[in-house]
Protein backbone atom coordinates (compact mmCIF):
# COMPACT_ATOMS: atom_id res chain seq x y z
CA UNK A 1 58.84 -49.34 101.76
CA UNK A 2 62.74 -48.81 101.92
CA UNK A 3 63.43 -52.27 100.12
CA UNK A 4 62.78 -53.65 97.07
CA UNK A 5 64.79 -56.61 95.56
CA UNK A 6 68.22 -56.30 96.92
CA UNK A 7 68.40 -52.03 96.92
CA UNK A 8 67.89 -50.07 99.62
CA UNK A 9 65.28 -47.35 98.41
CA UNK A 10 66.78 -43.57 99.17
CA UNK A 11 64.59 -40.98 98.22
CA UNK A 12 62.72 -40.37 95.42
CA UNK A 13 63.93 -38.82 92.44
CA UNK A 14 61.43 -38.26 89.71
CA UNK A 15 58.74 -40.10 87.64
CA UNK A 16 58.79 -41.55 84.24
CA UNK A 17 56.21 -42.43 82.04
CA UNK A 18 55.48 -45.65 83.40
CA UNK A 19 56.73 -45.07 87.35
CA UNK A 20 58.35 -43.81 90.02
CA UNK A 21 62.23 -43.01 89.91
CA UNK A 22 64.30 -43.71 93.32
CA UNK A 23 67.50 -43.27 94.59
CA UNK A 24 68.71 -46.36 95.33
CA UNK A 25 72.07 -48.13 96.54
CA UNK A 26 73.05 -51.83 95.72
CA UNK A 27 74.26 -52.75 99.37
CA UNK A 28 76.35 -55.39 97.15
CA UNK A 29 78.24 -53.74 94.98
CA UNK A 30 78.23 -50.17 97.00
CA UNK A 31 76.89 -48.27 94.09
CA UNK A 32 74.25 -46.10 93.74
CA UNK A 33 71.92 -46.69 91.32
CA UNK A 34 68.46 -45.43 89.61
CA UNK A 35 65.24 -47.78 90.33
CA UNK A 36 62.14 -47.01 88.29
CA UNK A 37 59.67 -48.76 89.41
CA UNK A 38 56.41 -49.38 87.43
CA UNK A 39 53.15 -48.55 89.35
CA UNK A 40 50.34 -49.39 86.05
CA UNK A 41 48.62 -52.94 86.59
CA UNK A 42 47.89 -52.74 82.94
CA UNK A 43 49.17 -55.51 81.45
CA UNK A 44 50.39 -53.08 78.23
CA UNK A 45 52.06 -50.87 80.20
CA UNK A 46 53.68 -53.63 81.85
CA UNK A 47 54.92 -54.96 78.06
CA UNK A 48 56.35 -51.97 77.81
CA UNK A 49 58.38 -51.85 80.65
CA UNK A 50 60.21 -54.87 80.46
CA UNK A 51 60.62 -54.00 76.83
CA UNK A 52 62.41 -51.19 77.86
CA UNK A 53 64.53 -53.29 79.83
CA UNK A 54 65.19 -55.16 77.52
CA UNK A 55 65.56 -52.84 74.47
CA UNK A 56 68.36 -50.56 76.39
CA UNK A 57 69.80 -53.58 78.40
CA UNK A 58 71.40 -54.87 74.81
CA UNK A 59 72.88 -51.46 74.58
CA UNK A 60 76.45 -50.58 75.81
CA UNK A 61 77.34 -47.12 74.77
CA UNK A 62 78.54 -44.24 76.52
CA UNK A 63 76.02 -42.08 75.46
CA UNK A 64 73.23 -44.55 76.51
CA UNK A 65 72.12 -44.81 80.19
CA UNK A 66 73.36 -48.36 81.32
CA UNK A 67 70.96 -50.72 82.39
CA UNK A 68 71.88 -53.44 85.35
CA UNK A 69 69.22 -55.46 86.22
CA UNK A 70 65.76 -56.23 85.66
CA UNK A 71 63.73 -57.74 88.36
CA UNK A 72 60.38 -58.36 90.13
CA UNK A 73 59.77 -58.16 93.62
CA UNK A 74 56.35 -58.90 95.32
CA UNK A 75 55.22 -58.30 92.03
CA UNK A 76 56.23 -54.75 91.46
CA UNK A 77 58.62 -54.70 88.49
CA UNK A 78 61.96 -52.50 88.80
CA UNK A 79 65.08 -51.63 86.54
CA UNK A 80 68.17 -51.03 87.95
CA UNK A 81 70.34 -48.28 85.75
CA UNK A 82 73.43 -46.39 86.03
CA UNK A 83 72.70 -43.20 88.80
CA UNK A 84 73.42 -39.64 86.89
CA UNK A 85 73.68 -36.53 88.27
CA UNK A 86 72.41 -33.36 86.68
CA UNK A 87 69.76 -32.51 84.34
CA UNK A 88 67.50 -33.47 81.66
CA UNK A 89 67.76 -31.17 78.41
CA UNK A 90 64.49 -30.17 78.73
CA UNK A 91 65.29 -28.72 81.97
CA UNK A 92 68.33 -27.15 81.05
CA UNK A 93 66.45 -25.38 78.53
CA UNK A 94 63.44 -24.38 80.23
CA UNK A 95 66.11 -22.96 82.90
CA UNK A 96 67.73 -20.49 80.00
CA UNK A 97 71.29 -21.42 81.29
CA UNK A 98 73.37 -20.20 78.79
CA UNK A 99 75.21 -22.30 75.91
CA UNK A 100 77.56 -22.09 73.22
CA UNK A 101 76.79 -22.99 70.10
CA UNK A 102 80.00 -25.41 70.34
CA UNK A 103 78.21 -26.99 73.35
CA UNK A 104 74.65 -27.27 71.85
CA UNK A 105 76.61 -30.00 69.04
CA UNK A 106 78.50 -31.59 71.18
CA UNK A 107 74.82 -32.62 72.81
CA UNK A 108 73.61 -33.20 69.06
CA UNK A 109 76.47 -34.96 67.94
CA UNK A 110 76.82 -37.35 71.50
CA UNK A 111 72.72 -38.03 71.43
CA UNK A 112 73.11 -38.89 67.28
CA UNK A 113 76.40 -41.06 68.57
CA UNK A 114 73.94 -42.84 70.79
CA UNK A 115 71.26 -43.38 68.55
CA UNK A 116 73.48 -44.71 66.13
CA UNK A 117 74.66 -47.42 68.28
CA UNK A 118 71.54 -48.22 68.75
CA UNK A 119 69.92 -48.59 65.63
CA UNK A 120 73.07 -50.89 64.73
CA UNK A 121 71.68 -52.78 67.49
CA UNK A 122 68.21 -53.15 65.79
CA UNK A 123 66.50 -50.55 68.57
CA UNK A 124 64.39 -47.90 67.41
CA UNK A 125 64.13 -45.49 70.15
CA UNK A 126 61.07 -43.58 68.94
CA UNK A 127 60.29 -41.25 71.71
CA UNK A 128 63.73 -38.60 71.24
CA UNK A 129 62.77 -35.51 73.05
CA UNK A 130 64.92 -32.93 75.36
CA UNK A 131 63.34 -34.93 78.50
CA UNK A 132 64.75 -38.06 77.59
CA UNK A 133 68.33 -36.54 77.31
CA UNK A 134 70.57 -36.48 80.00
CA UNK A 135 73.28 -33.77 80.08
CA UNK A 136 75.51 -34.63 83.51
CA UNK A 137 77.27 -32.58 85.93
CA UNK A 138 80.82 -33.80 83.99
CA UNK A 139 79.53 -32.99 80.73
CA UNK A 140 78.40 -36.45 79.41
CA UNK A 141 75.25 -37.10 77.04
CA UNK A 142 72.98 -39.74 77.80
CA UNK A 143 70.03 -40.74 76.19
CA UNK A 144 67.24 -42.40 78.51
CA UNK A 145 63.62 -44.20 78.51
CA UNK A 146 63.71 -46.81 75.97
CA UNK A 147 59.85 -47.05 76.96
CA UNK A 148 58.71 -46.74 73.47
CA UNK A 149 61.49 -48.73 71.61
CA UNK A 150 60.94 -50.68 68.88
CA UNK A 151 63.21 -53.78 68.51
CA UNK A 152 63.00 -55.07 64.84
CA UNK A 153 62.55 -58.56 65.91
CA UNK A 154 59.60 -57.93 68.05
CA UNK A 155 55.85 -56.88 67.20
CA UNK A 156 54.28 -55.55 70.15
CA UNK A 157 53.28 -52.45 68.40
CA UNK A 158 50.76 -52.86 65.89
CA UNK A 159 50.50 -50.20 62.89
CA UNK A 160 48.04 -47.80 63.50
CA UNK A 161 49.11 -46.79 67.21
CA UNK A 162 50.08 -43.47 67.98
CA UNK A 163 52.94 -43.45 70.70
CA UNK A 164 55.37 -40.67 70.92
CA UNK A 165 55.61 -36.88 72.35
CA UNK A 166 53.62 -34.69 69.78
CA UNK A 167 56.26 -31.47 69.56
CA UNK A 168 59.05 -34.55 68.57
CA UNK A 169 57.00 -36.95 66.61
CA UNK A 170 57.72 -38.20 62.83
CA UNK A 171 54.82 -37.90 60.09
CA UNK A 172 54.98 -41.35 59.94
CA UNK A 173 54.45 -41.71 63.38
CA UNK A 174 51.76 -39.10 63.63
CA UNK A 175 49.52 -40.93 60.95
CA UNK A 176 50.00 -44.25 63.06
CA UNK A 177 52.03 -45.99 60.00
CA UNK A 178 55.41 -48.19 60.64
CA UNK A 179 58.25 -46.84 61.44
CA UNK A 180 61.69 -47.24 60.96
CA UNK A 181 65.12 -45.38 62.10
CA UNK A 182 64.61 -42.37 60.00
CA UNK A 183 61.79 -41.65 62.29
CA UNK A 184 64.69 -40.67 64.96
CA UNK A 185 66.20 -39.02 62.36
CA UNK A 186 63.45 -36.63 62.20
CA UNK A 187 63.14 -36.41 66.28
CA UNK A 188 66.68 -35.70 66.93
CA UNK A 189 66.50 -33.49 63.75
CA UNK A 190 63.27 -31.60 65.93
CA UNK A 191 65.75 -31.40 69.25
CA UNK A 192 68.28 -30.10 67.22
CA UNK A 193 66.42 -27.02 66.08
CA UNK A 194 65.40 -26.13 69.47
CA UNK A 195 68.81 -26.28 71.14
CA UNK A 196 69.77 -24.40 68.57
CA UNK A 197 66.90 -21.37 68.28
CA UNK A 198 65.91 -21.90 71.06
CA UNK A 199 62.01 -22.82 70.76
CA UNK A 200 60.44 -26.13 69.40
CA UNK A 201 60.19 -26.52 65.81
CA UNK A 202 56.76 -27.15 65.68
CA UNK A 203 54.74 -24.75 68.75
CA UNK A 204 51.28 -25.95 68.30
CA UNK A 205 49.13 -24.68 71.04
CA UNK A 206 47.18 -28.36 71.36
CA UNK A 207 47.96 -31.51 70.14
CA UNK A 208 45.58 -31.49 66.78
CA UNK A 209 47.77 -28.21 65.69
CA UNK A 210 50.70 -29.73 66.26
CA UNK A 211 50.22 -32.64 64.24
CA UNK A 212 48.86 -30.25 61.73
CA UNK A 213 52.73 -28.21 61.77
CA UNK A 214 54.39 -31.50 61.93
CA UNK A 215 52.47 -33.05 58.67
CA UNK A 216 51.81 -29.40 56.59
CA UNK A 217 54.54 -26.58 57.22
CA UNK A 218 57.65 -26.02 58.03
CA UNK A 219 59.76 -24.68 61.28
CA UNK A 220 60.90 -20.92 60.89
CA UNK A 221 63.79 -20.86 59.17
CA UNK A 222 67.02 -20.76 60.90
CA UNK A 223 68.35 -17.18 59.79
CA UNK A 224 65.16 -15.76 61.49
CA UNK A 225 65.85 -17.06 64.67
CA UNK A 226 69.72 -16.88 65.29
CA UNK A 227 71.22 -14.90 62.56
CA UNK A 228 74.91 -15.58 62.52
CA UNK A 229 74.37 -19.25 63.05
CA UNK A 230 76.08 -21.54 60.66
CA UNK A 231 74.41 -22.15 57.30
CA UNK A 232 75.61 -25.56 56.84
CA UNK A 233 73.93 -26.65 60.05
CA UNK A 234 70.67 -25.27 59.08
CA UNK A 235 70.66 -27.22 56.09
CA UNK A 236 71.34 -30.28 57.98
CA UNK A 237 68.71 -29.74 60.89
CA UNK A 238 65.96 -29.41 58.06
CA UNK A 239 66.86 -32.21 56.09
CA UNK A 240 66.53 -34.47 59.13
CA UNK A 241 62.76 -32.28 59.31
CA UNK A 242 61.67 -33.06 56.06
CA UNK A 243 57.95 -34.79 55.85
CA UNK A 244 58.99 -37.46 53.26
CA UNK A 245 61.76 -40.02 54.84
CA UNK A 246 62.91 -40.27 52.22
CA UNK A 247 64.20 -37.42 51.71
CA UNK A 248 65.65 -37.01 55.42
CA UNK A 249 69.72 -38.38 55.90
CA UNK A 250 69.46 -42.19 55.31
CA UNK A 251 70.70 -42.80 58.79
CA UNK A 252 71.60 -41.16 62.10
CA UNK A 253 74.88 -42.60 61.14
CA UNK A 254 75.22 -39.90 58.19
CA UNK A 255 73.20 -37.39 60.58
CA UNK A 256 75.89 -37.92 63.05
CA UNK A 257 78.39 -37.55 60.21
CA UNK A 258 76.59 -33.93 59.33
CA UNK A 259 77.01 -32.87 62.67
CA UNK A 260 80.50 -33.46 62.95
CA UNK A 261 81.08 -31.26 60.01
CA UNK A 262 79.48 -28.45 61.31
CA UNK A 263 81.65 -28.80 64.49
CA UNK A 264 85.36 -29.26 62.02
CA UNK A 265 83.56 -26.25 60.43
CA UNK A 266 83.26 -23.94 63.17
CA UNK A 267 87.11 -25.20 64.67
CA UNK A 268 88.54 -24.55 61.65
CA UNK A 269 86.72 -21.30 61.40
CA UNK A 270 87.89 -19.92 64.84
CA UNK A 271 91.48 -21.37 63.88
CA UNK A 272 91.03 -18.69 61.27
CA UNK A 273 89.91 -15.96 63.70
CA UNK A 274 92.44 -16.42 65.86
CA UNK A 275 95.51 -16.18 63.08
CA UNK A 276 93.83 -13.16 61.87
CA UNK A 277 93.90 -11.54 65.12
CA UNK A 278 97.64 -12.41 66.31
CA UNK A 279 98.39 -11.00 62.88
CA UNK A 280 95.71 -7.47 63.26
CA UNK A 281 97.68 -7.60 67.27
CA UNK A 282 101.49 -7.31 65.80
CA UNK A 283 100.01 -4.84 63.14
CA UNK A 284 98.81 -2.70 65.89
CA UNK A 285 102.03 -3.38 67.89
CA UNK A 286 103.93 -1.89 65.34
CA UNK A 287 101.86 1.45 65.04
CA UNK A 288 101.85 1.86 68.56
CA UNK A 289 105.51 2.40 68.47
CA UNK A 290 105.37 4.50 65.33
CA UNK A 291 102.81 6.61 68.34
CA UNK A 292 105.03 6.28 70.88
CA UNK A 293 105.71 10.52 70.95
CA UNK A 294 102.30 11.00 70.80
CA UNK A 295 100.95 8.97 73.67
CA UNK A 296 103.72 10.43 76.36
CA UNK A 297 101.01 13.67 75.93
CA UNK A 298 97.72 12.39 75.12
CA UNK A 299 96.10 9.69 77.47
CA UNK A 300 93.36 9.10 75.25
CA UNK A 301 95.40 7.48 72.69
CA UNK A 302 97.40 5.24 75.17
CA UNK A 303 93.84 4.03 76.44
CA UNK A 304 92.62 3.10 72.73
CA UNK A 305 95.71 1.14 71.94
CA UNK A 306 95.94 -0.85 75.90
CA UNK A 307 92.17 -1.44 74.99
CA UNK A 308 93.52 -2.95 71.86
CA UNK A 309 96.27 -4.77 72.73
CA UNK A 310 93.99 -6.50 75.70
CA UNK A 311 91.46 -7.89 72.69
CA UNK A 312 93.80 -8.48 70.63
CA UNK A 313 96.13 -10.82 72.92
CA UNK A 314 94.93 -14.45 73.02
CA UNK A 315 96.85 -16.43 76.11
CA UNK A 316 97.70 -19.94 75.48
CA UNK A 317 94.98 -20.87 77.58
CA UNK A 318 92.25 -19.06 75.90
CA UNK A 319 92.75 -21.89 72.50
CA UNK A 320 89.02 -22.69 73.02
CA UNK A 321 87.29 -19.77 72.98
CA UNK A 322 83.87 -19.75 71.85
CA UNK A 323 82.91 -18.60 68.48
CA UNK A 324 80.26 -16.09 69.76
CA UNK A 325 83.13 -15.10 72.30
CA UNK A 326 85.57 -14.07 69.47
CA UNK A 327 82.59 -12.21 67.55
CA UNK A 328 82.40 -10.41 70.49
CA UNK A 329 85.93 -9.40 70.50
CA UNK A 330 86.13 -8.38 67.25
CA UNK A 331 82.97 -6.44 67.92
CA UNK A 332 84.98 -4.35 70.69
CA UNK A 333 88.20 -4.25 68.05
CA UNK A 334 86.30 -2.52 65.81
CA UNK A 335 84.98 0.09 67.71
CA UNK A 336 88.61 0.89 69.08
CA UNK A 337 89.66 0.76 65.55
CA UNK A 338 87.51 3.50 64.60
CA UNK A 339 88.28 5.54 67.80
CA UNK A 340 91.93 4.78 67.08
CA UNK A 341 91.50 6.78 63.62
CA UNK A 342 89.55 8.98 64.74
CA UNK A 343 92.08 10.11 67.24
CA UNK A 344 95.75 10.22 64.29
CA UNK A 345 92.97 11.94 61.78
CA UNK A 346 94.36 9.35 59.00
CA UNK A 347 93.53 5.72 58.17
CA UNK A 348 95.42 3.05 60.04
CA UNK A 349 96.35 1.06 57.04
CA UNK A 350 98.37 -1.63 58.98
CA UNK A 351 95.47 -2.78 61.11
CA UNK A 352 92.81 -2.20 58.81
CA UNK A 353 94.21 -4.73 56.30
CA UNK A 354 94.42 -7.22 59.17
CA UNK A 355 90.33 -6.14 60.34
CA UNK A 356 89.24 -6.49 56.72
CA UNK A 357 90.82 -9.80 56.45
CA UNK A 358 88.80 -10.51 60.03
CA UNK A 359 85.77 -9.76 58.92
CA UNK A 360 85.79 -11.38 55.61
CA UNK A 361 86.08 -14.53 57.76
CA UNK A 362 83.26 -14.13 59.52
CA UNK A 363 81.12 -12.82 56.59
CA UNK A 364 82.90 -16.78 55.06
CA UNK A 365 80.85 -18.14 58.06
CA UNK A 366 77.54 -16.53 57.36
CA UNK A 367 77.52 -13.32 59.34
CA UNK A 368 79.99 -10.30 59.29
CA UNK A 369 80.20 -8.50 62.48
């Protein structure tokens, strides 16, 4: 088969839930495009594909994968959707690529942005999990497979049926009762955790202990797993976790505006950082050239302070660093600090103002380093 409907059928990209993905162009337009295809006969399976058409084709958000057509053709059904390049989060993850923790909410925040939009549009995604997150080659979030979406209007699931991903699933959805948006609250709240620490909140071995973690106890705490990481977003990951709903964020909307705090939080924290440092670099600055006798003889000392003056500098260019970056300097300042007195047998008062100053910020952000 190299047709189906109007596209001209690629190569095979992946498979979904309900079908095969493909590679497809629309010889009309000249775009590329994604065809899933559904493969089931059963007629429920079927229901739920063109609901899934349907639920994300009322959707226009940039964080939600665009859907162009739905169609039939010799009675296979197909949905036409924007073509992405890149990777799934679960992927990414599995892969251990390296991210920031600036990075990891930008995802959360764009996938809550998403959600949001959709929710205003009455769709209940109900199946959030790393898979079903798109992180592009440009940097763009997209959240896919509306396969289990619940529009409020509709009633083609009944209470009582079990239909999610265990590690992501709500209580409410794990005991088969009806659902409603703080049910994604509590799956993006379960994503969130493990882009953050790095493992899934709840690790059952099989299915039954999972639902067991998911109804009964709760995810290692934050601190444990990535010391250093901001307080403030732990406490907003486990609120979306908790078991009662009620007790979750109202919204993904307030979620979302949670998130966004964290990230202001952690900008205005490194605006901090970096002001402390440009100060702790003139402070040095100005004891190097109360040195300058003493490092025409002794090599040493010239290589402390160059080693200095290279962490200390921050080029106009380097306005983004990481948080974890900057930690990292001031690890490296510190040591050369205590070489630095080490080597003029007295306490560098200057500098060590600026350092205490330094780490009192970070200590302000939950870890001194």
């Amino acid at each position: 088969m190299t047709k189906i409907g109007k596209y001209d059928l690629l190569e095979g990209i992946g498979r979904g839930a309900m079908g095969v993905v493909w590679k497809a162009r629309d010889p009309v337009l000249g775009r590329l495009v994604a065809l899933k295809m559904i493969e089931d006969p059963d007629p429920e399976v079927r229901t739920r594909f063109v609901q899934e058409a349907r639920s994300a084709g009322k959707l226009s958000h940039g964080n939600i994968v665009t859907i162009y057509e739905l169609g039939e053709d010799r009675g296979r059904f197909y949905i036409a959707m924007e073509f992405l390049e890149g990777e799934d989060l679960k992927t990414k993850l599995a892969s251990g690529s390296p991210m920031t923790l600036e990075e990891k909410l930008y995802i959360m925040t764009d996938v809550a942005s998403g959600l949001a939009h959709a929710h205003e549009m009455q769709v209940i995604h109900r199946d959030i999990k790393p898979a079903n997150i798109f992180v592009t080659n440009r940097g763009e979030v997209k959240v896919l497979d509306f396969g289990l979406a619940h529009v409020a209007s509709n009633r083609i699931t009944k209470t009582g049926a079990v239909l999610g991903t265990p590690s992501y699933m709500s209580p409410e959805q794990v005991r088969g009762l009806k659902v409603d948006r703080r049910s994604d609250v509590f799956s993006l709240g379960a994503v969130c955790y493990e882009l953050a620490c790095g493992r899934k909140a709840f690790p059952g071995a099989t299915v039954a202990q999972t639902f067991y973690q998911i109804l009964h106890e709760q995810p290692a705490p934050f601190e444990e797993l990535v010391p250093g990481t901001s307080a403030g977003l732990g406490a907003v990951v486990s609120r979306a976790m908790e078991k009662n709903p009620a007790a979750r964020q109202a919204s993904v909307d307030v979620l979302l505006h949670d998130l966004r705090r964290c990230r202001e939080s952690i900008d205005e924290k490194k605006r901090e950082i970096r002001s402390e440092v440009r100060e702790h670099g003139a402070a040095v600055a100005k004891l190097r050239r109360e040195q300058e006798d003493a490092l025409e003889t002794d090599p040493e000392l010239e290589s402390i302070f160059s080693r200095l003056e290279a962490a200390l500098t921050l080029e106009p260019g380097e306005s983004l660093h990481p948080l974890d970056e900057l930690r990292g300097r001031w690890e490296r300042i510190q040591a050369d600090e205590a070489l630095l007195s080490e080597r003029l047998e007295r306490e560098p008062q200057s500098p060590r103002k600026a350092s205490t100053r330094l780490k009192g910020i970070f200590s302000a952000f939950g870890k001194s380093p």
